[in-house]
N, C-alpha and C. Protein backbone atom coordinates (compact mmCIF):
# COMPACT_ATOMS: atom_id res chain seq x y z
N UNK A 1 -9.81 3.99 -16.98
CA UNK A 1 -9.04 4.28 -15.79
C UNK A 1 -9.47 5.64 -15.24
N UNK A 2 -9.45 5.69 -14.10
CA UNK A 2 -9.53 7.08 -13.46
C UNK A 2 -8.40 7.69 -13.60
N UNK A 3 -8.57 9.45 -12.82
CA UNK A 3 -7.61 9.95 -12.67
C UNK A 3 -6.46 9.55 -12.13
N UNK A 4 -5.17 9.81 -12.29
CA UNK A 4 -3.71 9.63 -11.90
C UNK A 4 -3.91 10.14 -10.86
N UNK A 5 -4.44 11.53 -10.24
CA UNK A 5 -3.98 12.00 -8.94
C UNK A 5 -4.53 11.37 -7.78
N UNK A 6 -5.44 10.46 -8.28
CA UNK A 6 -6.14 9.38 -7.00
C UNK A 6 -5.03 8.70 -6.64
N UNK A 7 -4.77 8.39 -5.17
CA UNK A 7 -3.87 7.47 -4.67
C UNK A 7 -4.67 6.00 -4.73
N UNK A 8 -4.36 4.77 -5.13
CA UNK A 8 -4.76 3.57 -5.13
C UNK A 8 -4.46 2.15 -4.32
N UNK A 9 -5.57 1.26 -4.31
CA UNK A 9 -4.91 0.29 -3.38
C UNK A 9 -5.59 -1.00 -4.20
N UNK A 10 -4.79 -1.64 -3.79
CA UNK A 10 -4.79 -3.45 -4.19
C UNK A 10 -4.05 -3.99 -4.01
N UNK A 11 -4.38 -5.40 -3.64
CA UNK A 11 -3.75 -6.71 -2.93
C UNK A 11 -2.81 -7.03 -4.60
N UNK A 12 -1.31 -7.07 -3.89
CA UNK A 12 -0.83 -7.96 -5.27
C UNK A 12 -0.39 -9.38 -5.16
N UNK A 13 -1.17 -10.12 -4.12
CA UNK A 13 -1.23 -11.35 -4.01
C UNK A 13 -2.36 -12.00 -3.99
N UNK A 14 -2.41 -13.54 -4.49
CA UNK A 14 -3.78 -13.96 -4.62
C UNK A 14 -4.45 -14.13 -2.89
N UNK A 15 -5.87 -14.18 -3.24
CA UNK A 15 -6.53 -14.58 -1.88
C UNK A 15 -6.49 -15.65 -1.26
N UNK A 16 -5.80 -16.17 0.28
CA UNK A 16 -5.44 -17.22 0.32
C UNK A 16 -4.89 -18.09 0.28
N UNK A 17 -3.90 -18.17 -0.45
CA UNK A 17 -2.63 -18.99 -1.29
C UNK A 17 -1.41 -19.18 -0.07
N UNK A 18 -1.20 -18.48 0.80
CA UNK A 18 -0.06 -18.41 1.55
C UNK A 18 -0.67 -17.15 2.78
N UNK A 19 0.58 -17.53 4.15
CA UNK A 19 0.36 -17.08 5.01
C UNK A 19 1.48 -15.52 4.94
N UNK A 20 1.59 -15.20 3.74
CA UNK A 20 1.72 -13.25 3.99
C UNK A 20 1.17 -12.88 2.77
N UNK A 21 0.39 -11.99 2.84
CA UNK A 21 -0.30 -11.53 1.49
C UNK A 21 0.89 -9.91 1.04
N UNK A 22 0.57 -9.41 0.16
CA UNK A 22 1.10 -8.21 0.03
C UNK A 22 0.33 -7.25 -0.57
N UNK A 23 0.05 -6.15 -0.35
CA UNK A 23 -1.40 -5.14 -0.71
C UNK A 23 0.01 -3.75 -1.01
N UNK A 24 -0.61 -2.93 -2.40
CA UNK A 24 0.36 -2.05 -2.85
C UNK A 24 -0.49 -0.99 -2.44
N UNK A 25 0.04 0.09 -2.22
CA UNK A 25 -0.27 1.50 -2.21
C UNK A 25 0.01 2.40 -3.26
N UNK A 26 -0.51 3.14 -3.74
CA UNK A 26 0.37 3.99 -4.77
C UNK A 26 -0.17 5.37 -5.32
N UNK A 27 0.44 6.68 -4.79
CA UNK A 27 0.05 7.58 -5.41
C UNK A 27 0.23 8.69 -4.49
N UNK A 28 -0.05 10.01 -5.04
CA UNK A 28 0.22 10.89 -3.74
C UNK A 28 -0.12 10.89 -2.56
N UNK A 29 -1.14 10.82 -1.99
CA UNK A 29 -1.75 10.20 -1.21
C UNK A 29 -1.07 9.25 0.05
N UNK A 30 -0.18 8.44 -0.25
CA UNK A 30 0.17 7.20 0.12
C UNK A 30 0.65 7.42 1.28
N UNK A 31 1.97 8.71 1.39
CA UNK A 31 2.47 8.37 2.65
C UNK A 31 1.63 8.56 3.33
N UNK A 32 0.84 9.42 3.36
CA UNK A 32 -0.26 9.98 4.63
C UNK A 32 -1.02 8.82 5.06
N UNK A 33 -2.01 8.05 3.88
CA UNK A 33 -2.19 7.12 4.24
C UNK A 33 -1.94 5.94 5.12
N UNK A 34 -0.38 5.61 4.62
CA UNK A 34 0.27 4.47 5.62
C UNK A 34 0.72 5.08 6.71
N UNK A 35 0.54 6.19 7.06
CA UNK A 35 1.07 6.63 8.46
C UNK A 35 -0.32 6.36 8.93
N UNK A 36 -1.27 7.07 8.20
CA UNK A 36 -3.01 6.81 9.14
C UNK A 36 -3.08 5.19 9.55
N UNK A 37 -2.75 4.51 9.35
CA UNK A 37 -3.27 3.03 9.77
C UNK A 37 -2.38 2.82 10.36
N UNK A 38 -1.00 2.83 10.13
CA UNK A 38 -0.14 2.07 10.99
C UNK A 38 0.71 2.83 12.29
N UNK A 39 1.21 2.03 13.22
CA UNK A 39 2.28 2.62 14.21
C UNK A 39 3.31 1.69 14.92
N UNK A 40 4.09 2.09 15.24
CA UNK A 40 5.01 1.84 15.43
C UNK A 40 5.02 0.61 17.24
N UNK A 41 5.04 -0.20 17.62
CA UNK A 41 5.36 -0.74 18.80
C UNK A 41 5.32 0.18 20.11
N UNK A 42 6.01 1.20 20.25
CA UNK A 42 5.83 2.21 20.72
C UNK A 42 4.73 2.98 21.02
N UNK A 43 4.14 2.99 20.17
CA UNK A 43 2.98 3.62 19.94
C UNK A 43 3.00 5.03 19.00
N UNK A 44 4.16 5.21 17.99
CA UNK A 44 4.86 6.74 17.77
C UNK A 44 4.15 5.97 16.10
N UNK A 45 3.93 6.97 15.09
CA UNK A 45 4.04 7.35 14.00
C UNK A 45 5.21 6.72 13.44
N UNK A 46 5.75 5.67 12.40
CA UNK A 46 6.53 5.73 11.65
C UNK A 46 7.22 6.61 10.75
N UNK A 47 8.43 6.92 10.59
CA UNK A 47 8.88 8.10 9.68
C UNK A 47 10.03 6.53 8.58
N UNK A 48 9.10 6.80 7.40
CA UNK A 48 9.42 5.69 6.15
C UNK A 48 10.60 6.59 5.86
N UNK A 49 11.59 5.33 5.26
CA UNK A 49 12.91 5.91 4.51
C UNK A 49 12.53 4.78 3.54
N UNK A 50 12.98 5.05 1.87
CA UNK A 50 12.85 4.95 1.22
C UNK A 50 13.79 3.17 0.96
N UNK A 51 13.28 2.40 0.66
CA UNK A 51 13.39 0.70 0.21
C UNK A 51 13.75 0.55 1.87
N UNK A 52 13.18 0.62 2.68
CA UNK A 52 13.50 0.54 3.64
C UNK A 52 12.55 -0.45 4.44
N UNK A 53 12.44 -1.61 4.97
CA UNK A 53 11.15 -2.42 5.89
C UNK A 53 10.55 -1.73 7.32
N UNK A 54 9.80 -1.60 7.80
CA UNK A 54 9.60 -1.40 8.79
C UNK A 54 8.14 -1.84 9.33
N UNK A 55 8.56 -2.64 10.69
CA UNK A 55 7.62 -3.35 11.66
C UNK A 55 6.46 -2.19 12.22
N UNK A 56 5.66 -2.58 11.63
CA UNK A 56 4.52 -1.71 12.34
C UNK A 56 3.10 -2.48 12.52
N UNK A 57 2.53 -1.80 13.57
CA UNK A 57 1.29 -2.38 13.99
C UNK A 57 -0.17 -1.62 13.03
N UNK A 58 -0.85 -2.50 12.60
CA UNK A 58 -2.06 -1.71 11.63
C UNK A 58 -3.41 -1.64 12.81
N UNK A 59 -3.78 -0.64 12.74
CA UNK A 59 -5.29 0.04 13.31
C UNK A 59 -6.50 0.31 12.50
N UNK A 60 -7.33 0.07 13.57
CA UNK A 60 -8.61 0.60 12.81
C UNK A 60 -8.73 2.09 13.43
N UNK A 61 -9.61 2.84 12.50
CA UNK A 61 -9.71 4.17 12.92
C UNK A 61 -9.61 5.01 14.40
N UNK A 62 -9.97 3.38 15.20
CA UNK A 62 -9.86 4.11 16.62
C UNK A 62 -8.79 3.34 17.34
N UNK A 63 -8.00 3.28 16.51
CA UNK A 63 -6.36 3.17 16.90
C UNK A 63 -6.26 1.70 17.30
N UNK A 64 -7.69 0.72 17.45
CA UNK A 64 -7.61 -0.95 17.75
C UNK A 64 -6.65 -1.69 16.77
N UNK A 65 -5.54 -2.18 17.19
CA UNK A 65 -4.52 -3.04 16.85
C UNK A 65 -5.70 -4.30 15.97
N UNK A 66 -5.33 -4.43 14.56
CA UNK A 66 -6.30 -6.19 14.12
C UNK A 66 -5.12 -6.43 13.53
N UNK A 67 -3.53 -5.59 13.50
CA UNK A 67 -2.70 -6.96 12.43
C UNK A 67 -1.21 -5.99 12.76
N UNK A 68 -0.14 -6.96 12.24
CA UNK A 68 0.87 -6.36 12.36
C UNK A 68 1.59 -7.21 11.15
N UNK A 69 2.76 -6.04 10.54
CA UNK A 69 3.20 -6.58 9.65
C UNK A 69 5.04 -5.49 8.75
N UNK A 70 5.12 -5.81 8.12
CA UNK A 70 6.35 -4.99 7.22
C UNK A 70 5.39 -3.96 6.44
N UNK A 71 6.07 -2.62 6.37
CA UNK A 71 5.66 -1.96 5.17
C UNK A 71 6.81 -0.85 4.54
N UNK A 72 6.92 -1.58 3.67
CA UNK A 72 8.40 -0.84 2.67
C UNK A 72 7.34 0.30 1.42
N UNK A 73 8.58 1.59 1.31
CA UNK A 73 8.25 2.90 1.05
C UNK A 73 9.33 2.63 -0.29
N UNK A 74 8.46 2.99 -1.12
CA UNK A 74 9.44 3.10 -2.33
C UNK A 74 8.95 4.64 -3.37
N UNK A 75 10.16 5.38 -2.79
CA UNK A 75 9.95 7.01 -3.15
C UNK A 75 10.10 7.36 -4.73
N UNK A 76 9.15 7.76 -4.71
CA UNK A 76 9.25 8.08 -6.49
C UNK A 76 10.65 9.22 -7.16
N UNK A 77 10.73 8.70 -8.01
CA UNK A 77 10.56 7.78 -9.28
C UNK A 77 11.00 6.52 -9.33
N UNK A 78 11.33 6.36 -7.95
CA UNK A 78 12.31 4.79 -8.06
C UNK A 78 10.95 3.73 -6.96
N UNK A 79 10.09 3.86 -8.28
CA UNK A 79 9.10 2.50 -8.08
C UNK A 79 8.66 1.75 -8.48
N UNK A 80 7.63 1.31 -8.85
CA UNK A 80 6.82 0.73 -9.78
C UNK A 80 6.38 1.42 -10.63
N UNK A 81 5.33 2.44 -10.05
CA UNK A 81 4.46 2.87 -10.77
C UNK A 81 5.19 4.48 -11.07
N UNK A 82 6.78 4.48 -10.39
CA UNK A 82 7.03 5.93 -10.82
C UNK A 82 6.25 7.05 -9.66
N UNK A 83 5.20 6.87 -8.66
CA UNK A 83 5.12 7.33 -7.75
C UNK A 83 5.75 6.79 -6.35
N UNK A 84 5.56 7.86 -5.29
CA UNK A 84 5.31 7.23 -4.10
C UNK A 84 4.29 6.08 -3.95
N UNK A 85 5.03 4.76 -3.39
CA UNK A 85 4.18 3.66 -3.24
C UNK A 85 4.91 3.32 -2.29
N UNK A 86 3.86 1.96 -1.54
CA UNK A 86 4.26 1.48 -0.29
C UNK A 86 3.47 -0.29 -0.41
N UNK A 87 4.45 -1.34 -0.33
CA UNK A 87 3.83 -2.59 0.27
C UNK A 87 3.66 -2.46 1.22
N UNK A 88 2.74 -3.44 1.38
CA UNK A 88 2.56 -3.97 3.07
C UNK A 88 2.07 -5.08 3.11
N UNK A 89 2.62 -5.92 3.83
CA UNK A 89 3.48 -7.40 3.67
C UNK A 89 2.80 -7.64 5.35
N UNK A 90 1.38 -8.06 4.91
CA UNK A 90 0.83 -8.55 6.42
C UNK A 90 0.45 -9.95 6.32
N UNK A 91 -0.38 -10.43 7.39
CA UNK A 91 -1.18 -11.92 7.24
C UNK A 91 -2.28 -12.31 6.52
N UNK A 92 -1.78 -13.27 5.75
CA UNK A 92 -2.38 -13.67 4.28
C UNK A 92 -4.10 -14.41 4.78
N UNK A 93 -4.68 -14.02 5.86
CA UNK A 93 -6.03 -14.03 5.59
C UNK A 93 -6.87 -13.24 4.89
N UNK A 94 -7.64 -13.81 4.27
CA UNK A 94 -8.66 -12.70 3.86
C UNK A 94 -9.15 -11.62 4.38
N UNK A 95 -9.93 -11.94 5.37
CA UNK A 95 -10.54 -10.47 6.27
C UNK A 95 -9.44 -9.92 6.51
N UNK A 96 -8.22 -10.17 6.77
CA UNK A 96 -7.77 -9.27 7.13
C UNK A 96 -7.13 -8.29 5.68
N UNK A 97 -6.56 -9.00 4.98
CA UNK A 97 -6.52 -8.37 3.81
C UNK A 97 -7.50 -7.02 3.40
N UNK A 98 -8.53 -7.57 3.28
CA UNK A 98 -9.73 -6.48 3.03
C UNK A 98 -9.94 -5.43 3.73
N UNK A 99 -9.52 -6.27 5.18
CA UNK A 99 -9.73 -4.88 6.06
C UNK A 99 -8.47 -3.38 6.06
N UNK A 100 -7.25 -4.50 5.64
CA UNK A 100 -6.33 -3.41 6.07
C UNK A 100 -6.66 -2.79 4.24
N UNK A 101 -6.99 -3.12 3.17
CA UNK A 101 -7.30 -1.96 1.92
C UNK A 101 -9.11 -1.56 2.23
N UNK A 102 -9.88 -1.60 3.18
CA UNK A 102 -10.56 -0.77 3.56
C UNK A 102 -10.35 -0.08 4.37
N UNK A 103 -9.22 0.40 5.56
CA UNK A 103 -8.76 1.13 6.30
C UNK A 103 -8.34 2.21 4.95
N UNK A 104 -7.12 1.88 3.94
CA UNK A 104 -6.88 2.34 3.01
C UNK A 104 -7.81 3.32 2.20
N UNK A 105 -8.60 2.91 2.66
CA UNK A 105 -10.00 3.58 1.42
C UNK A 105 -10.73 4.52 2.42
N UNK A 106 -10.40 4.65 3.54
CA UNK A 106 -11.21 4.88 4.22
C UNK A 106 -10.49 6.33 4.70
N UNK A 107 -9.14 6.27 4.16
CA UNK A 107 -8.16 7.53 4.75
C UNK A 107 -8.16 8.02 3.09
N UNK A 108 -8.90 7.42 2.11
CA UNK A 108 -9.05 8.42 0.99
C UNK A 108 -7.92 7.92 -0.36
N UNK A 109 -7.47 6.64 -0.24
CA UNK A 109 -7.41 5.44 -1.39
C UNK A 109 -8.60 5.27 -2.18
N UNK A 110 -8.38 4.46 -3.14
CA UNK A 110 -9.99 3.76 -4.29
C UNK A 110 -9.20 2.71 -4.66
N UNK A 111 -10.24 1.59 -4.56
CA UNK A 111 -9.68 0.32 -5.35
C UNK A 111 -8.94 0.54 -6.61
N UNK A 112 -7.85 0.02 -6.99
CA UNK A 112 -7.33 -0.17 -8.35
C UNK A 112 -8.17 -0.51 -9.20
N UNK A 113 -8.38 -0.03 -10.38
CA UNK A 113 -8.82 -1.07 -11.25
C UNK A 113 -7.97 -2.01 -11.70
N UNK A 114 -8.23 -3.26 -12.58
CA UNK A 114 -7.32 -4.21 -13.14
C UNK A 114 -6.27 -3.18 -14.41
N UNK A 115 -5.17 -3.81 -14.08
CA UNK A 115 -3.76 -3.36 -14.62
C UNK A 115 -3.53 -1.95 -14.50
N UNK A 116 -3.69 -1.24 -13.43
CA UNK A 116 -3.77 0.19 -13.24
C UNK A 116 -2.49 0.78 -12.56
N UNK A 117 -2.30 -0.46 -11.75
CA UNK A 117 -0.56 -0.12 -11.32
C UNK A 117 0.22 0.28 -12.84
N UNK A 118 -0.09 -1.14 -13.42
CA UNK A 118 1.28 -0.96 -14.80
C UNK A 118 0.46 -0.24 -15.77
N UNK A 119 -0.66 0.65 -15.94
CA UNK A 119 -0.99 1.92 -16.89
C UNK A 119 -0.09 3.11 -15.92
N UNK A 120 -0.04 2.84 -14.68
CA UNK A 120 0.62 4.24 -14.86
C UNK A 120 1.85 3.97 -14.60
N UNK A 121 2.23 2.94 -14.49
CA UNK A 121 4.20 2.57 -14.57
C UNK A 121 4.22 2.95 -16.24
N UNK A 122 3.67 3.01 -17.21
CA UNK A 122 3.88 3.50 -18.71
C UNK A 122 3.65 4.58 -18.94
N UNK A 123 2.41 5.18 -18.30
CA UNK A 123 1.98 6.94 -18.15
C UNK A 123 3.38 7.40 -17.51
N UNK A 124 4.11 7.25 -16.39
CA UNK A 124 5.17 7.63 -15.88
C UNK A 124 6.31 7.20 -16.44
N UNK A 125 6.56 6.34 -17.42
CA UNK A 125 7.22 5.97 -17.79
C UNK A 125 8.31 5.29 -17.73
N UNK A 126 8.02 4.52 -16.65
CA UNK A 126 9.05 3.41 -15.97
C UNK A 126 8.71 1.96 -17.01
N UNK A 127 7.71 1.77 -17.75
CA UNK A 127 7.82 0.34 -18.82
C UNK A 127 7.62 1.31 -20.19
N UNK A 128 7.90 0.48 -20.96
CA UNK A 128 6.98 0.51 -22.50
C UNK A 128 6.17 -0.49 -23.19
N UNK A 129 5.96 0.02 -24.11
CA UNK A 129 4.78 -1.49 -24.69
C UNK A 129 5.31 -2.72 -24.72
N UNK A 130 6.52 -3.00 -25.22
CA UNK A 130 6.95 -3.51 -25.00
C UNK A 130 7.29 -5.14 -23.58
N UNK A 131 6.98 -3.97 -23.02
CA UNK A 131 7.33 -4.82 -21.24
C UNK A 131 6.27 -5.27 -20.80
């Protein structure tokens, strides 16, 4: 595993299977992140409150609208992984999937590795071996 202070991204739904996928965020990093891609209808910056949904439109770097969708903020310690993390609950195509966790990567995310969410839900100590 890499470092903890990397913020991370990965789809936690399979590819394809259904028409909303869900892609996690997680780490310091994050809010900044999901503010960089997404906005609001309006055209304003979202301001996330914590288990909270909110409708926002996703961009590519030069602000082009390719998806719109929910993205709920879950403020640490009350998360998964024990950090700031964020779903985002868009349309379960592929490309688009990829694209919105390469937007992600692109504001300074890294792919997850496999089971890296739940190494650091135990590093933080939200599971045990057990779980």
């Amino acid at each position: 595993m890499s470092t903890a202070t990397d913020t991370i991204v990965a789809p936690a739904t399979p590819f394809g299977y259904g028409g909303i996928a869900v892609i996690r965020l997680s780490g310091p990093s994050s809010k900044n992140i999901a503010r960089a891609i997404t906005f609001l209808s309006d055209g304003k910056k979202p301001i996330f409150k914590p288990r909270q949904s909110t409708h926002v439109l996703i961009a590519e770097k030069s602000g082009k609208t390719f998806d719109e969708g929910l993205i709920t903020f879950f403020r640490s310690p009350s998360s998964y992984t024990g950090e700031d993390s964020f779903e985002i609950s868009c349309h379960g195509n592929p490309t688009i999937v990829h694209k919105i966790i390469g937007r992600c990567c692109e504001e300074g995310a890294r792919i997850a590795e496999p089971g890296e969410f739940t190494h650091r839900s135990f590093i933080n100590g939200k599971i045990d071996l057990l779980q």
